[in-house]
N, C-alpha and C. Protein backbone atom coordinates (compact mmCIF):
# COMPACT_ATOMS: atom_id res chain seq x y z
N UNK A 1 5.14 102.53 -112.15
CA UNK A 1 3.83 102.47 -111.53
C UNK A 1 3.69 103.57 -110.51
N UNK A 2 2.19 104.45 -110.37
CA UNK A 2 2.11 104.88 -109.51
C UNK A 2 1.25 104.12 -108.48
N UNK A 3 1.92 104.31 -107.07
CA UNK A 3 1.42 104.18 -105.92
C UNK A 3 1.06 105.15 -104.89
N UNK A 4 0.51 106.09 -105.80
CA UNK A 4 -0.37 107.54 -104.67
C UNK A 4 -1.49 106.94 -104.12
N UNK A 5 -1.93 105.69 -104.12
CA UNK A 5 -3.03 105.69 -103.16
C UNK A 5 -2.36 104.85 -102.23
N UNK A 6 -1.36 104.53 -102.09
CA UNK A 6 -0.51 103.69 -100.56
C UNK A 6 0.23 105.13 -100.04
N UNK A 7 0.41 105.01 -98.85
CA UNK A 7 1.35 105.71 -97.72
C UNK A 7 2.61 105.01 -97.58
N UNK A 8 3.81 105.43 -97.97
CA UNK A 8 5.26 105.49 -97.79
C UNK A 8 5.41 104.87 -96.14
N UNK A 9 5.71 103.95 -95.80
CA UNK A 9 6.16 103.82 -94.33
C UNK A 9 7.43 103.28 -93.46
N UNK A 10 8.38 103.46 -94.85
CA UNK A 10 9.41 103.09 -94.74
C UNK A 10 10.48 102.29 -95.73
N UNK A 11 11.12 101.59 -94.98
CA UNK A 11 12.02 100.67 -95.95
C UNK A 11 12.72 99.55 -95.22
N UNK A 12 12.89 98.56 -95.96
CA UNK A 12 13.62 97.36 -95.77
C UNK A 12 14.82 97.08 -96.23
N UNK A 13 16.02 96.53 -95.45
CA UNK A 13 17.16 96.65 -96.36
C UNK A 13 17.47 94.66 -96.30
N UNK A 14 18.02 94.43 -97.49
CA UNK A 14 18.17 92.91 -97.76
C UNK A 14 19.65 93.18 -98.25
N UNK A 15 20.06 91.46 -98.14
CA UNK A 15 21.86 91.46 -99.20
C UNK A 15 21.31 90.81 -99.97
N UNK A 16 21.86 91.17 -101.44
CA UNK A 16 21.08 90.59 -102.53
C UNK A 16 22.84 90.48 -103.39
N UNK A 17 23.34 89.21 -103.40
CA UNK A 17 24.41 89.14 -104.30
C UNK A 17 25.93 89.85 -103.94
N UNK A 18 25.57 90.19 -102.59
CA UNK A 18 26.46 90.71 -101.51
C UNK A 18 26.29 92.20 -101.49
N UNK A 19 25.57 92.86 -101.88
CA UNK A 19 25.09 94.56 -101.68
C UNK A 19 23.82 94.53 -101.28
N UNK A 20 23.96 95.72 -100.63
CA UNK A 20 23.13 95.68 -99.60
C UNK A 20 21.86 96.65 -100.48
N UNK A 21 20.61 96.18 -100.29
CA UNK A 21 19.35 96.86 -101.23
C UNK A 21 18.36 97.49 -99.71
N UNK A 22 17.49 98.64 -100.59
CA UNK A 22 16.60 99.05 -99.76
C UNK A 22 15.22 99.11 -100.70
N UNK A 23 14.37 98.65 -100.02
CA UNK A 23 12.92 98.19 -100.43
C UNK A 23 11.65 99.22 -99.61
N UNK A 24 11.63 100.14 -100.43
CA UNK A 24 10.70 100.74 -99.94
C UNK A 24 8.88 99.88 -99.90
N UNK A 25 8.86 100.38 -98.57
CA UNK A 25 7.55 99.80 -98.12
C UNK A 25 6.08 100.77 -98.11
N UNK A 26 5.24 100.52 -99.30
CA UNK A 26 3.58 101.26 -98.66
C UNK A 26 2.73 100.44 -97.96
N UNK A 27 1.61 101.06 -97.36
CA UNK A 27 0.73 100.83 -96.83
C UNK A 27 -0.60 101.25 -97.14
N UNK A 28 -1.47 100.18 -97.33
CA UNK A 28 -2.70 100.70 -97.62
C UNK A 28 -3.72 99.96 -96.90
N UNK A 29 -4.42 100.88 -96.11
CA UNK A 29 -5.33 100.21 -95.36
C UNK A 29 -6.90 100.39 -95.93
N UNK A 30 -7.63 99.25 -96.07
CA UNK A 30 -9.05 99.31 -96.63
C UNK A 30 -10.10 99.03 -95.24
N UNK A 31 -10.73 99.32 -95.30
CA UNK A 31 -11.79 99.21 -93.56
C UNK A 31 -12.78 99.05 -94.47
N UNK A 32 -13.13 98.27 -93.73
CA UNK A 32 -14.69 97.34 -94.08
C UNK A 32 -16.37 98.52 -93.65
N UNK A 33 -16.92 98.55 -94.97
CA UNK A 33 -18.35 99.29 -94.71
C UNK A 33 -18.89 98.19 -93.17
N UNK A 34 -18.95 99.30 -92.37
CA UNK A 34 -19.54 98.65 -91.03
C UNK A 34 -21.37 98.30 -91.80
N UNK A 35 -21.77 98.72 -92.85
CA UNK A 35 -23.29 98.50 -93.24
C UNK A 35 -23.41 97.12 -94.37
N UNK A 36 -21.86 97.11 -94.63
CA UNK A 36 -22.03 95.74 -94.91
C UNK A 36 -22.53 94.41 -94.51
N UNK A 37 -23.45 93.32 -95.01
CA UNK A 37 -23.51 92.04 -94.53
C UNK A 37 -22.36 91.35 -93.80
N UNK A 38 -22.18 90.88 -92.80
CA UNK A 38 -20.97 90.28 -92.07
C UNK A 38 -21.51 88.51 -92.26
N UNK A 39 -20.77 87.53 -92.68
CA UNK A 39 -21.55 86.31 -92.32
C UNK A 39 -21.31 86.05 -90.79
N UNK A 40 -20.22 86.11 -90.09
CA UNK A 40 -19.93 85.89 -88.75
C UNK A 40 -19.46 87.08 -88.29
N UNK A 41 -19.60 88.09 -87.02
CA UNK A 41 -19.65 88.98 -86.70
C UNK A 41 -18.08 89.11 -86.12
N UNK A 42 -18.01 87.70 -85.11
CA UNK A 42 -16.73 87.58 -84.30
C UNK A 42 -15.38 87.50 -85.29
N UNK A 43 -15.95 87.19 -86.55
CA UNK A 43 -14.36 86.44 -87.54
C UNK A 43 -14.34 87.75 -88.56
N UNK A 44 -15.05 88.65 -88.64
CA UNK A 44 -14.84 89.52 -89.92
C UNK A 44 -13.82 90.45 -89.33
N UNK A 45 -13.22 90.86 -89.96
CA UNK A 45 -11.80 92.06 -89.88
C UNK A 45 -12.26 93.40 -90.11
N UNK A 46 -12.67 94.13 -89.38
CA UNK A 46 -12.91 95.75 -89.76
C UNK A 46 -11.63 96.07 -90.80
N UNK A 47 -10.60 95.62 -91.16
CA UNK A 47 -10.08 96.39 -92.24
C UNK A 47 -9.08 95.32 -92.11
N UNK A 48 -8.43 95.80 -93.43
CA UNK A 48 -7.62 94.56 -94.21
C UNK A 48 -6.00 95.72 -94.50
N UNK A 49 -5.14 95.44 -94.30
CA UNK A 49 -4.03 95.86 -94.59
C UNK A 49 -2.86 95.64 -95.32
N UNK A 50 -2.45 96.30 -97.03
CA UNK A 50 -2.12 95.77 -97.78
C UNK A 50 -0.97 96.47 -97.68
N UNK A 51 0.31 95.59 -98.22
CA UNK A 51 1.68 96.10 -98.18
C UNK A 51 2.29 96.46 -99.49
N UNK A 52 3.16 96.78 -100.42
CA UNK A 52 3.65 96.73 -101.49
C UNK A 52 4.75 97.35 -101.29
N UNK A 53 5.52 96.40 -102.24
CA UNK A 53 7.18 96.33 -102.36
C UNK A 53 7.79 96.99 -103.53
N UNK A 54 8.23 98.21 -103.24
CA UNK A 54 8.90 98.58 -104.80
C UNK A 54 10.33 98.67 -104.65
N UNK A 55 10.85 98.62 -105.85
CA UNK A 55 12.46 98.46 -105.66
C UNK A 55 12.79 98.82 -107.36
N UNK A 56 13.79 99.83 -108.04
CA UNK A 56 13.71 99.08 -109.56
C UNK A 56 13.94 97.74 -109.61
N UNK A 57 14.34 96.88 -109.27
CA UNK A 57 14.47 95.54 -109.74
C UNK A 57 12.93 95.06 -110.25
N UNK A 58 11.91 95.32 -109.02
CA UNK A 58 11.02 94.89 -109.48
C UNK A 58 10.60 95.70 -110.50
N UNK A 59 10.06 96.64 -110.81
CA UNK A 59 10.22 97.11 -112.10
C UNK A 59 10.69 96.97 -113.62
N UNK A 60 11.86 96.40 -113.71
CA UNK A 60 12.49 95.84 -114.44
C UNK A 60 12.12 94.71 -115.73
N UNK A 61 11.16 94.12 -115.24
CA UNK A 61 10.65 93.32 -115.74
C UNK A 61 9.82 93.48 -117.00
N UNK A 62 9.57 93.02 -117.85
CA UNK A 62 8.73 92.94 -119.40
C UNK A 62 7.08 92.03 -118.85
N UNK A 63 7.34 91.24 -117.83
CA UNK A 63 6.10 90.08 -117.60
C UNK A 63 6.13 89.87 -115.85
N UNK A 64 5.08 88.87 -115.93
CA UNK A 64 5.10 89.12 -114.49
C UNK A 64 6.28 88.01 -113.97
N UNK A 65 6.73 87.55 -114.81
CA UNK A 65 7.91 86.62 -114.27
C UNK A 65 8.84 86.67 -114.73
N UNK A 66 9.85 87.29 -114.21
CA UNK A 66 11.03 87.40 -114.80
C UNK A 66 11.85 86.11 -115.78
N UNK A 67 12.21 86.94 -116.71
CA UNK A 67 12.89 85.66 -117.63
C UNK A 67 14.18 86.05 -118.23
N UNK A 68 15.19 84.67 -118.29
CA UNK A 68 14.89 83.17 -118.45
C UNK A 68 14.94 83.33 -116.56
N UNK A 69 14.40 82.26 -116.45
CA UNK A 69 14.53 81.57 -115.08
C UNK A 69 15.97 81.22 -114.50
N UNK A 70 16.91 81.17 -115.15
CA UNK A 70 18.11 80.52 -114.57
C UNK A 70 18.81 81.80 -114.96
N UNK A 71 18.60 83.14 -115.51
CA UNK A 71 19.52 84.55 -115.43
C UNK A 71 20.30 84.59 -113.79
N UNK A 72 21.24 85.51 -114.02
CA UNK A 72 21.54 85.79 -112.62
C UNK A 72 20.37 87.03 -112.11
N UNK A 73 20.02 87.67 -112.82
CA UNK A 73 18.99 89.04 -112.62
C UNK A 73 17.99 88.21 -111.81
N UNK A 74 17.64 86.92 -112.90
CA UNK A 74 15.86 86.47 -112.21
C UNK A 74 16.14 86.10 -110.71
N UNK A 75 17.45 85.46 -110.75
CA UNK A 75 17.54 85.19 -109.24
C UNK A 75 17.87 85.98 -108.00
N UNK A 76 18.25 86.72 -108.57
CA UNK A 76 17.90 88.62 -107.69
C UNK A 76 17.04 88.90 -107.31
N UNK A 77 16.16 89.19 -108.33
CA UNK A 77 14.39 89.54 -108.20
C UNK A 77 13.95 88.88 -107.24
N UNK A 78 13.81 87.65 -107.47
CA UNK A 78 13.28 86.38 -106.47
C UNK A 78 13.95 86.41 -104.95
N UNK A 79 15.21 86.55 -104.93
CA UNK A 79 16.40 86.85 -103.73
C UNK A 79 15.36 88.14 -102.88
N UNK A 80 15.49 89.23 -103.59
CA UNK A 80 15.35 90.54 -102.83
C UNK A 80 13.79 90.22 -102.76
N UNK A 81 12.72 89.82 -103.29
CA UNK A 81 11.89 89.89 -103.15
C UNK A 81 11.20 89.00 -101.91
N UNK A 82 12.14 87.44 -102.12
CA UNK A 82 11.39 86.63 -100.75
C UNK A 82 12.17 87.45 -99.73
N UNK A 83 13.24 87.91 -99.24
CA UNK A 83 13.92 88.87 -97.82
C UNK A 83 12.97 89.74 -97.55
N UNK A 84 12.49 90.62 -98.34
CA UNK A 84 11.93 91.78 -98.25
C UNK A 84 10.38 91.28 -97.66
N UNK A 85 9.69 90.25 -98.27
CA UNK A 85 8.49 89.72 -97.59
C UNK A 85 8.84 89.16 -96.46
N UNK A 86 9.69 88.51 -95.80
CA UNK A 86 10.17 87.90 -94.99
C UNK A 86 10.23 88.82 -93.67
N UNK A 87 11.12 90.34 -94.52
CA UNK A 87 11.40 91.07 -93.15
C UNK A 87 10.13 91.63 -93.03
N UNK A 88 9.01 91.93 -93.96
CA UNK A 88 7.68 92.62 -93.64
C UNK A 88 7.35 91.78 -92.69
N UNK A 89 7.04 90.19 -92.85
CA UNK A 89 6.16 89.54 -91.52
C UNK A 89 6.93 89.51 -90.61
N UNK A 90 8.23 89.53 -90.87
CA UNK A 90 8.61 89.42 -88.93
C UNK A 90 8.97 90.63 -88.33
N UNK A 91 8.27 92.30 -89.11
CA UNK A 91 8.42 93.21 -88.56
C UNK A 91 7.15 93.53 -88.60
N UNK A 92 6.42 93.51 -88.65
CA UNK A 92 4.73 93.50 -88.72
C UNK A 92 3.98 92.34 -88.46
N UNK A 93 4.62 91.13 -87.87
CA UNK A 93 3.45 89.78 -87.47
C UNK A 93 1.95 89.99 -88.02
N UNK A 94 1.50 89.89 -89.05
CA UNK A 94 0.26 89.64 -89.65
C UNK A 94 -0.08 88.69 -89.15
N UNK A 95 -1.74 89.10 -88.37
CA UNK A 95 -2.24 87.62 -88.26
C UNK A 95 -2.60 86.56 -90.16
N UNK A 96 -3.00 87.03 -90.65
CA UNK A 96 -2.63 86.16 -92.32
C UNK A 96 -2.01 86.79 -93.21
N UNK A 97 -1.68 86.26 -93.89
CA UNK A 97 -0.93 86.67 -95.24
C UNK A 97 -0.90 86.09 -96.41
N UNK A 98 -1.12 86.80 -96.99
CA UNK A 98 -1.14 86.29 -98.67
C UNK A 98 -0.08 86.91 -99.91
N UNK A 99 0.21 85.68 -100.58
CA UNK A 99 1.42 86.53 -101.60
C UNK A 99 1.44 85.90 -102.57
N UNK A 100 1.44 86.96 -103.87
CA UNK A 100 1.68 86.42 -104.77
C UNK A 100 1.98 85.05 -105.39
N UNK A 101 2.54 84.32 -106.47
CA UNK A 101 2.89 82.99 -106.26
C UNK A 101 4.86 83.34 -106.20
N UNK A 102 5.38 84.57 -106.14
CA UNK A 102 6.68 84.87 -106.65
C UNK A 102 7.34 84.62 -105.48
């Protein structure tokens, strides 16, 4: 996949199976048309800030869910992937967040 429309802003490192992985981190920030309709003025977010996680592991995959479920691989994927979201919010405190169902 390309990700030329996110900005590179680093990386995350997790233990995944006792080696140590690095998870590169983008950033993509979207800002809200100020000429847009707002329903509440005080609660709307001038811009929304999206993260994405690449790693080959995630890559790897044929579907969006790795299979079988009980592989040692799928439980990698899943391993490096909840750390890596984990260290994004507690190195970036988002006031919300949303993720995938993975």
């Amino acid at each position: 996949k390309d990700y030329a429309f996110a900005e590179p802003v680093g990386q995350v490192g997790v233990r995944v199976s006792g080696h140590e992985l690095k998870v590169v981190v983008l950033r993509k920030e979207v800002v809200r048309d100020p000429l847009e309709e707002k329903a509440d003025e005080d609660e709307a977010p001038s811009s929304i800030t999206y993260y994405i996680l690449d790693h080959p592991i995630f890559r790897e995959r044929d579907d969006i869910y790795p299979a079988p479920q009980t592989a040692r691989r799928t439980l990698e994927f899943y391993s490096l992937w909840c750390q890596s979201v984990a260290r994004i919010i507690d190195l970036e405190a988002p006031d919300v967040f949303h993720c995938p169902d993975f």
